[in-house]
C-alpha atoms as a PDB file:
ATOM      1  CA  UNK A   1      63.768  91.455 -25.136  1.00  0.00           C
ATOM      2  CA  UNK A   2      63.913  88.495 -23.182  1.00  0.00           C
ATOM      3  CA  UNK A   3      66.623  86.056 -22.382  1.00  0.00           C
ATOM      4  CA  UNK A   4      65.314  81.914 -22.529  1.00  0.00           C
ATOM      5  CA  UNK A   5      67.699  79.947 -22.228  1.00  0.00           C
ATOM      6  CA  UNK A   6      71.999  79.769 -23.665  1.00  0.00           C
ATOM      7  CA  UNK A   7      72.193  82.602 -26.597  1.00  0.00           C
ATOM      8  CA  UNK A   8      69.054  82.789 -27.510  1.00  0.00           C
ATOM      9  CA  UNK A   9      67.539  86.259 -27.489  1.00  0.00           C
ATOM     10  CA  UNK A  10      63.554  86.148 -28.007  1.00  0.00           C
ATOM     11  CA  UNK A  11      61.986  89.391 -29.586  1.00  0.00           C
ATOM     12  CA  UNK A  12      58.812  90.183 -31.414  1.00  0.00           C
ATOM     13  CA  UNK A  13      60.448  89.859 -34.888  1.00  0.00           C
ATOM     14  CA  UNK A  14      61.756  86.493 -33.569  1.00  0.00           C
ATOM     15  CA  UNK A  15      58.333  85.052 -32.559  1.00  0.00           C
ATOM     16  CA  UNK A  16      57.471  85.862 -36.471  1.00  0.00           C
ATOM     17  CA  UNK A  17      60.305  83.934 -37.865  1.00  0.00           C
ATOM     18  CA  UNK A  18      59.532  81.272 -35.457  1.00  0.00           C
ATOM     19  CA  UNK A  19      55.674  80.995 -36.078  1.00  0.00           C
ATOM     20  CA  UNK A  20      56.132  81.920 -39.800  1.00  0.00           C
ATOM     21  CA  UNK A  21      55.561  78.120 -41.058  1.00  0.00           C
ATOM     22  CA  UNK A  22      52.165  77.909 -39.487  1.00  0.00           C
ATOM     23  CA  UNK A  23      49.076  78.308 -40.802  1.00  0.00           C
ATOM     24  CA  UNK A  24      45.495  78.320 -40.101  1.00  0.00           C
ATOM     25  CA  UNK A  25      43.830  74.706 -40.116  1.00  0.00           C
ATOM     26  CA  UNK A  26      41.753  74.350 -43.018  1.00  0.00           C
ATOM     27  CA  UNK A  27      39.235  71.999 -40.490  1.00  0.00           C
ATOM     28  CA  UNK A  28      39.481  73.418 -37.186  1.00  0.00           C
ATOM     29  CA  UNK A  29      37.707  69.738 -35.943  1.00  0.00           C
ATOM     30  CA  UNK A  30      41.340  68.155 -36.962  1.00  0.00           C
ATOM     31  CA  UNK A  31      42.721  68.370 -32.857  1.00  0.00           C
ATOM     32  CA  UNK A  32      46.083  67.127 -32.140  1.00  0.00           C
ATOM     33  CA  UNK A  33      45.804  65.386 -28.807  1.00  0.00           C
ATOM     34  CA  UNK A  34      47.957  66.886 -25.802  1.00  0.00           C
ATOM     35  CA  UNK A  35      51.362  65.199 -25.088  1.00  0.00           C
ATOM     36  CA  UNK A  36      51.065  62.213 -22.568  1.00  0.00           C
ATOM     37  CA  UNK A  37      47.817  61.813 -23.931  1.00  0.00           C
ATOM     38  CA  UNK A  38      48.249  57.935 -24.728  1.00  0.00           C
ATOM     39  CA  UNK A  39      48.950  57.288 -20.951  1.00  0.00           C
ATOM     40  CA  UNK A  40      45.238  58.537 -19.989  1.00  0.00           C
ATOM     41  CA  UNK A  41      42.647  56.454 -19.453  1.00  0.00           C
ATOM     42  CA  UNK A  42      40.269  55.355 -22.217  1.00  0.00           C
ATOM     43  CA  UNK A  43      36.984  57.001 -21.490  1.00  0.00           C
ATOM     44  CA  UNK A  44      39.015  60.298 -21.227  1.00  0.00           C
ATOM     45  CA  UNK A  45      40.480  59.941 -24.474  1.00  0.00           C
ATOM     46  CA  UNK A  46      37.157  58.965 -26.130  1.00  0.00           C
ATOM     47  CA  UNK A  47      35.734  61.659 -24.832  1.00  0.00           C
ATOM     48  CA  UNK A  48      38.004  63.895 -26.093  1.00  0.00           C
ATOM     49  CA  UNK A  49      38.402  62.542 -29.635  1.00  0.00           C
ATOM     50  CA  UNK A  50      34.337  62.205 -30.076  1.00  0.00           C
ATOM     51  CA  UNK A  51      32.238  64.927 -31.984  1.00  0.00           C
ATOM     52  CA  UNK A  52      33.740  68.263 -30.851  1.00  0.00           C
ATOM     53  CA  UNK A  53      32.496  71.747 -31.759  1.00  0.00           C
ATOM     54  CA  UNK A  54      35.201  74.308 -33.164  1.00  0.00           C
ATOM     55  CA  UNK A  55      36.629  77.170 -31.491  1.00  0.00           C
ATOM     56  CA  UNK A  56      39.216  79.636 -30.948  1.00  0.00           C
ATOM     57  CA  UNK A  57      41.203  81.599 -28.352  1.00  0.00           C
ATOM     58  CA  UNK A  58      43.617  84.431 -28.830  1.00  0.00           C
ATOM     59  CA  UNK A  59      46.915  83.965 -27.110  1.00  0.00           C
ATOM     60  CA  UNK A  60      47.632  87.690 -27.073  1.00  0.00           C
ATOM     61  CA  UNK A  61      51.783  89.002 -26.301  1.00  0.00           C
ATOM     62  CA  UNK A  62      51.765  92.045 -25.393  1.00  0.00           C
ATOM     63  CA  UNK A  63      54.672  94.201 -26.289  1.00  0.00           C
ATOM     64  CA  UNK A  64      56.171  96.206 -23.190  1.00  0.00           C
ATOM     65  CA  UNK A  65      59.655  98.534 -24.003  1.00  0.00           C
ATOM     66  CA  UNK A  66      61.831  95.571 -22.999  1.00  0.00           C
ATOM     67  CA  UNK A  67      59.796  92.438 -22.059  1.00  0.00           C
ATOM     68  CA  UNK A  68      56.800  90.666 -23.709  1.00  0.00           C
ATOM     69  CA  UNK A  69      54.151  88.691 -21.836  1.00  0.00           C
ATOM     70  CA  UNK A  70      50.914  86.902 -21.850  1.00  0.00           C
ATOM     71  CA  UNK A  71      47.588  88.390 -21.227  1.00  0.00           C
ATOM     72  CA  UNK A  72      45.637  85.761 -19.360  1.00  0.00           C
ATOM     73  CA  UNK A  73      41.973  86.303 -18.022  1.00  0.00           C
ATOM     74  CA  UNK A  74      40.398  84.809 -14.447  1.00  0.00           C
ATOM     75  CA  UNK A  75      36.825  83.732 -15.966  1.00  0.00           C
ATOM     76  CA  UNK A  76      33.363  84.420 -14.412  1.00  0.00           C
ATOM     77  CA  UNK A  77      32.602  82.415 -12.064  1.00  0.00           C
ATOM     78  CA  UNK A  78      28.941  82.423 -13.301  1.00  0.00           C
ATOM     79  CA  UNK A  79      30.080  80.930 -16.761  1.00  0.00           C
ATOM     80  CA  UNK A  80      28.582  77.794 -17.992  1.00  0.00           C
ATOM     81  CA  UNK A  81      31.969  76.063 -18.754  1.00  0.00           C
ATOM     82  CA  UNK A  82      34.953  76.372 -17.301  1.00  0.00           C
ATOM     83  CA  UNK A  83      33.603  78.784 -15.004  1.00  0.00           C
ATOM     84  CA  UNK A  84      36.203  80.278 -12.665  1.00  0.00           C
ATOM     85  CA  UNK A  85      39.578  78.943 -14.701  1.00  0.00           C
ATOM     86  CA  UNK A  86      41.838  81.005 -16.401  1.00  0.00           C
ATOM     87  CA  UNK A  87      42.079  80.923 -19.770  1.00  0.00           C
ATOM     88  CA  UNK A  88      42.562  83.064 -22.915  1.00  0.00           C
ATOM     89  CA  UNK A  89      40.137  85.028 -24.395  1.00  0.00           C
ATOM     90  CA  UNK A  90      38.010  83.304 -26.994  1.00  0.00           C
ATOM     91  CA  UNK A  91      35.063  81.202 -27.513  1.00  0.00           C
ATOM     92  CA  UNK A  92      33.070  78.977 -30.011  1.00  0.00           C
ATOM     93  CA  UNK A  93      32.741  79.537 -33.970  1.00  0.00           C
ATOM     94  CA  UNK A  94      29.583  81.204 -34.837  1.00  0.00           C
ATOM     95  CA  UNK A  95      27.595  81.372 -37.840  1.00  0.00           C
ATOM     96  CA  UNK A  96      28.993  84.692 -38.592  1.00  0.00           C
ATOM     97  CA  UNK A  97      32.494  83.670 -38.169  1.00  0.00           C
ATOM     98  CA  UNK A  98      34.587  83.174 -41.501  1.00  0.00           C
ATOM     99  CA  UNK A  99      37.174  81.259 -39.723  1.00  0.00           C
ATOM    100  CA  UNK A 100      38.266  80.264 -36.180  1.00  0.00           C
ATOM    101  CA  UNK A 101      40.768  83.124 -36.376  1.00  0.00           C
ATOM    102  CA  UNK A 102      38.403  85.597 -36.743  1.00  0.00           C
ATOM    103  CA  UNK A 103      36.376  83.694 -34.174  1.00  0.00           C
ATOM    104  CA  UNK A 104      39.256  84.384 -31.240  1.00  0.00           C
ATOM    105  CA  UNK A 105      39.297  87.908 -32.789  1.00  0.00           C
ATOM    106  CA  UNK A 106      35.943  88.790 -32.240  1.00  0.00           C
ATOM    107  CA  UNK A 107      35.568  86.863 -28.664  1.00  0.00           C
ATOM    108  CA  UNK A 108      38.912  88.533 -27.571  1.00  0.00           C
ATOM    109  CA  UNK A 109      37.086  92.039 -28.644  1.00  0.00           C
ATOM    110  CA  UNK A 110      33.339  91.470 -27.237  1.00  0.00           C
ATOM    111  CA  UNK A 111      35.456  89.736 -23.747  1.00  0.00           C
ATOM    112  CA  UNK A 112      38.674  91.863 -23.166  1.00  0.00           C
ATOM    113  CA  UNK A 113      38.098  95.258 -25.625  1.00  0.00           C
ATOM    114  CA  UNK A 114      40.837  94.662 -27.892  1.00  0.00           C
ATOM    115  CA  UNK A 115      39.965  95.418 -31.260  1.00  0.00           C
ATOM    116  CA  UNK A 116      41.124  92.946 -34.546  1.00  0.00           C
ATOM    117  CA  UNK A 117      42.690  95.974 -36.076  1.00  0.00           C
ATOM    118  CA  UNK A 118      45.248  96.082 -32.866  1.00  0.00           C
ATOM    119  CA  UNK A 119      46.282  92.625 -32.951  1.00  0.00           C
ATOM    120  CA  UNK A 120      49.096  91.582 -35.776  1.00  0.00           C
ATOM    121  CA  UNK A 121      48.345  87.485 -36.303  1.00  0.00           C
ATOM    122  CA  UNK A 122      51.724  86.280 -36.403  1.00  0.00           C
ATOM    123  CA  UNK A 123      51.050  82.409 -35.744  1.00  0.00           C
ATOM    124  CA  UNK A 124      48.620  78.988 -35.013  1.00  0.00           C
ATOM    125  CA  UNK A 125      48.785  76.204 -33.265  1.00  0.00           C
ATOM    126  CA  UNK A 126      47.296  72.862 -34.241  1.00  0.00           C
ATOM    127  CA  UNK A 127      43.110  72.733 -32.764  1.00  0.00           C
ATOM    128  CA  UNK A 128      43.327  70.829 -29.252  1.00  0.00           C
ATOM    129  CA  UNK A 129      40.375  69.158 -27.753  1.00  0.00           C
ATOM    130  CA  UNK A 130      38.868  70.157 -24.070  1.00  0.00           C
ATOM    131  CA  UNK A 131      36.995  67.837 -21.518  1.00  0.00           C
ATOM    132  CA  UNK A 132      33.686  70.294 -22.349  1.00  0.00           C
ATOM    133  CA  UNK A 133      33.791  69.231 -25.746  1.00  0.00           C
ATOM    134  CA  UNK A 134      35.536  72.324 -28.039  1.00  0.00           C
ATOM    135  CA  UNK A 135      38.308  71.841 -30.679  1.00  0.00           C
ATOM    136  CA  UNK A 136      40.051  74.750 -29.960  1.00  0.00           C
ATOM    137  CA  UNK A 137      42.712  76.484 -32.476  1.00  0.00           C
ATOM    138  CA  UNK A 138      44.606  79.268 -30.557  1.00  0.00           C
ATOM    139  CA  UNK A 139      46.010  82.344 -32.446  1.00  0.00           C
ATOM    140  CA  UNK A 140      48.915  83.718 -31.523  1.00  0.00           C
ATOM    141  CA  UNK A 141      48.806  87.838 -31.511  1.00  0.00           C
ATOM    142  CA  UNK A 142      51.297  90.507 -31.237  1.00  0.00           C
ATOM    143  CA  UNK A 143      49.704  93.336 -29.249  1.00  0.00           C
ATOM    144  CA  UNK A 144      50.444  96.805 -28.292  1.00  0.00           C
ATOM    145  CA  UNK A 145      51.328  97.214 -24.882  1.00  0.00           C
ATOM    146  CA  UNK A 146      49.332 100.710 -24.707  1.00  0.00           C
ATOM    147  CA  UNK A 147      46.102  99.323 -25.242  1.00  0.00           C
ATOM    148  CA  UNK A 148      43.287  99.604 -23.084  1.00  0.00           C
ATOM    149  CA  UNK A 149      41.262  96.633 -21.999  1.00  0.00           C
ATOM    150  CA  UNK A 150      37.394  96.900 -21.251  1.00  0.00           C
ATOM    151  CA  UNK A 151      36.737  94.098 -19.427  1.00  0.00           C
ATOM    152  CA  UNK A 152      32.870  92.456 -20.152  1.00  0.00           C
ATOM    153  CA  UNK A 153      32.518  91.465 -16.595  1.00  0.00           C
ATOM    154  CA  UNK A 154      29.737  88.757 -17.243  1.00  0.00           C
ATOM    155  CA  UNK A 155      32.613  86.813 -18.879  1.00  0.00           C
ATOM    156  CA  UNK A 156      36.072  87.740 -17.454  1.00  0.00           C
ATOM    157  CA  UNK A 157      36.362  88.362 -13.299  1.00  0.00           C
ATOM    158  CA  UNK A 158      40.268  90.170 -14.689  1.00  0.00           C
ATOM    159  CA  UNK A 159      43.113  89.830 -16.738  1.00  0.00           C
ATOM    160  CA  UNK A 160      46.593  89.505 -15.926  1.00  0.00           C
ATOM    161  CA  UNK A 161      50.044  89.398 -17.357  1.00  0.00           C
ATOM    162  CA  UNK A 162      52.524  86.785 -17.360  1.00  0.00           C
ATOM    163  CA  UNK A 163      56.215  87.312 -18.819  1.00  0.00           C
ATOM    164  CA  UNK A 164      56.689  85.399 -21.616  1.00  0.00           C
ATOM    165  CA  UNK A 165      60.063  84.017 -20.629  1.00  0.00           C
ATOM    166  CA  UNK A 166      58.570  83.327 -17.457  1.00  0.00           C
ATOM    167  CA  UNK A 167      56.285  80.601 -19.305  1.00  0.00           C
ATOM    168  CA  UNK A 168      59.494  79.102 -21.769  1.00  0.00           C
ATOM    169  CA  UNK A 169      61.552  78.469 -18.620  1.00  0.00           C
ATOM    170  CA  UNK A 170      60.928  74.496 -18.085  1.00  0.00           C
ATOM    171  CA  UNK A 171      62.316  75.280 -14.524  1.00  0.00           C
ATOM    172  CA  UNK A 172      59.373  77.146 -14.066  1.00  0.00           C
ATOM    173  CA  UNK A 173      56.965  74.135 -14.784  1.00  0.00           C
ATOM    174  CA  UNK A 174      54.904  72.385 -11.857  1.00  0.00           C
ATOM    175  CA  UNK A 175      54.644  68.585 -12.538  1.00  0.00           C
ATOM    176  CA  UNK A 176      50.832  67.754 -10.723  1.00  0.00           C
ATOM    177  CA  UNK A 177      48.576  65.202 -11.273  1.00  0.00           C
ATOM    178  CA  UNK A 178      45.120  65.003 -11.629  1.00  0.00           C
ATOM    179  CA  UNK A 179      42.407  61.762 -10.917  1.00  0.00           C
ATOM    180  CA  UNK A 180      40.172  60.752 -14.069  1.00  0.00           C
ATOM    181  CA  UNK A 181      38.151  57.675 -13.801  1.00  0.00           C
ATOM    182  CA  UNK A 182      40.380  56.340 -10.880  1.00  0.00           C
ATOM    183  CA  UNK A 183      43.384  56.440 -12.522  1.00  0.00           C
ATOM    184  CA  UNK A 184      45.869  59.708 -11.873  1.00  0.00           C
ATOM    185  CA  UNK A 185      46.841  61.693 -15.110  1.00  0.00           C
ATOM    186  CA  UNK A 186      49.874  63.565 -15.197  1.00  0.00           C
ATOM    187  CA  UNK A 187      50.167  67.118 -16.046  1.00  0.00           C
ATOM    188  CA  UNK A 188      51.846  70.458 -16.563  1.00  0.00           C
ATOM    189  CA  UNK A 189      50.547  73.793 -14.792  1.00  0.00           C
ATOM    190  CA  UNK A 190      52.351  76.826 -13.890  1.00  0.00           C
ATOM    191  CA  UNK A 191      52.119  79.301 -10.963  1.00  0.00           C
ATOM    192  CA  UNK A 192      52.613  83.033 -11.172  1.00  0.00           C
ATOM    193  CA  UNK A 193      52.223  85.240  -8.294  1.00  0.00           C
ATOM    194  CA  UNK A 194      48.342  83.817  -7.255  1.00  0.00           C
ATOM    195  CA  UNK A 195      47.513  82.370 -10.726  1.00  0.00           C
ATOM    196  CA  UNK A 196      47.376  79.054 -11.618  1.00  0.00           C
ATOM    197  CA  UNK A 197      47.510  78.250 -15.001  1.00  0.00           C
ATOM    198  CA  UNK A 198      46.676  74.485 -15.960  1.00  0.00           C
ATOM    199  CA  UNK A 199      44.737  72.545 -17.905  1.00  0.00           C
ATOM    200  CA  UNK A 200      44.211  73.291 -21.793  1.00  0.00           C
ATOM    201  CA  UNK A 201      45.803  76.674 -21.251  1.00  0.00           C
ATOM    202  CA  UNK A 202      48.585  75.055 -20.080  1.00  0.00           C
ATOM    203  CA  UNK A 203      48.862  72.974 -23.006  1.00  0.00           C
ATOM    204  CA  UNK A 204      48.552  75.452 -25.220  1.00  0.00           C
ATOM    205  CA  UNK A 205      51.557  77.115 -23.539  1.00  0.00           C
ATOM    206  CA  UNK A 206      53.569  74.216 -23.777  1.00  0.00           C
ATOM    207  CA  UNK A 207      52.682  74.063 -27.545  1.00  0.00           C
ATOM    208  CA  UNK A 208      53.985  77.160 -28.163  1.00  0.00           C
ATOM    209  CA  UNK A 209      56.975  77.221 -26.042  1.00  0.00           C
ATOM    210  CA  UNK A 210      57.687  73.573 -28.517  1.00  0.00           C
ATOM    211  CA  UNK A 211      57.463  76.136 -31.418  1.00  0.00           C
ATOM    212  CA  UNK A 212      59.455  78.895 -29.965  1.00  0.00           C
ATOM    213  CA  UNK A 213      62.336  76.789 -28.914  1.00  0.00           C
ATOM    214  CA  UNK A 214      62.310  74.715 -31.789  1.00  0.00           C
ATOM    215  CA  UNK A 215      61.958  71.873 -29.386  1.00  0.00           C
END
């Protein structure tokens, strides 16, 4: 159990209720375009709204006796895209896939060990676009503390936890900016311990803290 912010008490049962409305895009190509997103330059946004290829990542929360958190992973550095970065486990739809949730499933299995049949989908967010090129529709997935990661190395360097209330505390956000085609873009990242998480990730944490909060 976690305390946020005034009265609000945030469980497992209350990420449900909270992430009960949403549902699984029927295109996962349809992105919704990362707040602040009108402020970037042109070429960045045209790049990001051109012909993108579907995908999804898990955003597993792990359920400890009396405090949730995020599972995170430290990607190879040998990785063709975002090599290095940390990120959530998942990937790009395949032929076999059925949908981009059982996409983040099955990437979340083959890079991190954790089987479909221990994760309990409980929510989506809307499919956000990435500089490499992906749509990507992250799944929100109550897991089992207990469970035992095997890491495949060729993908994930490690994994690491982050509390979830940790992540919904706006006091814990780091206001940075970054340089695209001359012009400085401002953004959201957060540091725990040695991590940095920015980027898409960190969108993807803001999205969820929006839906959490009922922000």
């Amino acid at each position: 159990m976690s305390n946020i912010s005034g009265d609000l008490i945030l469980t497992a049962d209350t990420i449900r209720q909270r992430l009960s409305g949403t549902k699984l895009p029927t295109r996962p190509t349809d992105i919704v375009m990362p707040p602040g997103s009108s402020r970037w330059p042109e070429p960045m946004r045209e790049q990001l709204s051109g012909e993108l290829t579907p995908a999804g990542v898990l955003i597993p929360i792990l359920q400890h006796d009396a405090v949730l958190s995020v599972l995170l992973t430290q990607r190879s550095a040998e990785l063709r895209h975002h090599a290095g970065q940390v990120s959530f486990p998942g990937g790009r739809m395949e032929e076999c896939d059925d949908s981009v949730e059982a996409t983040a499933l099955r990437e979340t299995h083959e890079e991190v060990g954790i089987a479909p049949h221990d994760i309990t989908v409980v929510g989506y967010l809307r499919p956000m676009p990435t500089i490499t090129g992906y749509a990507v529709t992250p799944v929100i997935g109550l897991v089992a503390a207990e469970v035992e990661l095997e890491i495949d190395r060729t993908e994930v360097e490690y994994t690491f936890e982050v509390p979830l209330s940790f992540l919904l505390d706006k006091r814990n956000d780091v206001r940075t900016e970054r340089e695209v085609s001359g012009r400085k873009v401002p953004m959201i990242e957060f540091h725990w311990e040695n991590e940095r998480i920015w980027g898409a990730t960190a969108f993807m944490i803001l999205a969820l803290r929006k839906l959490l909060l009922k922000q």
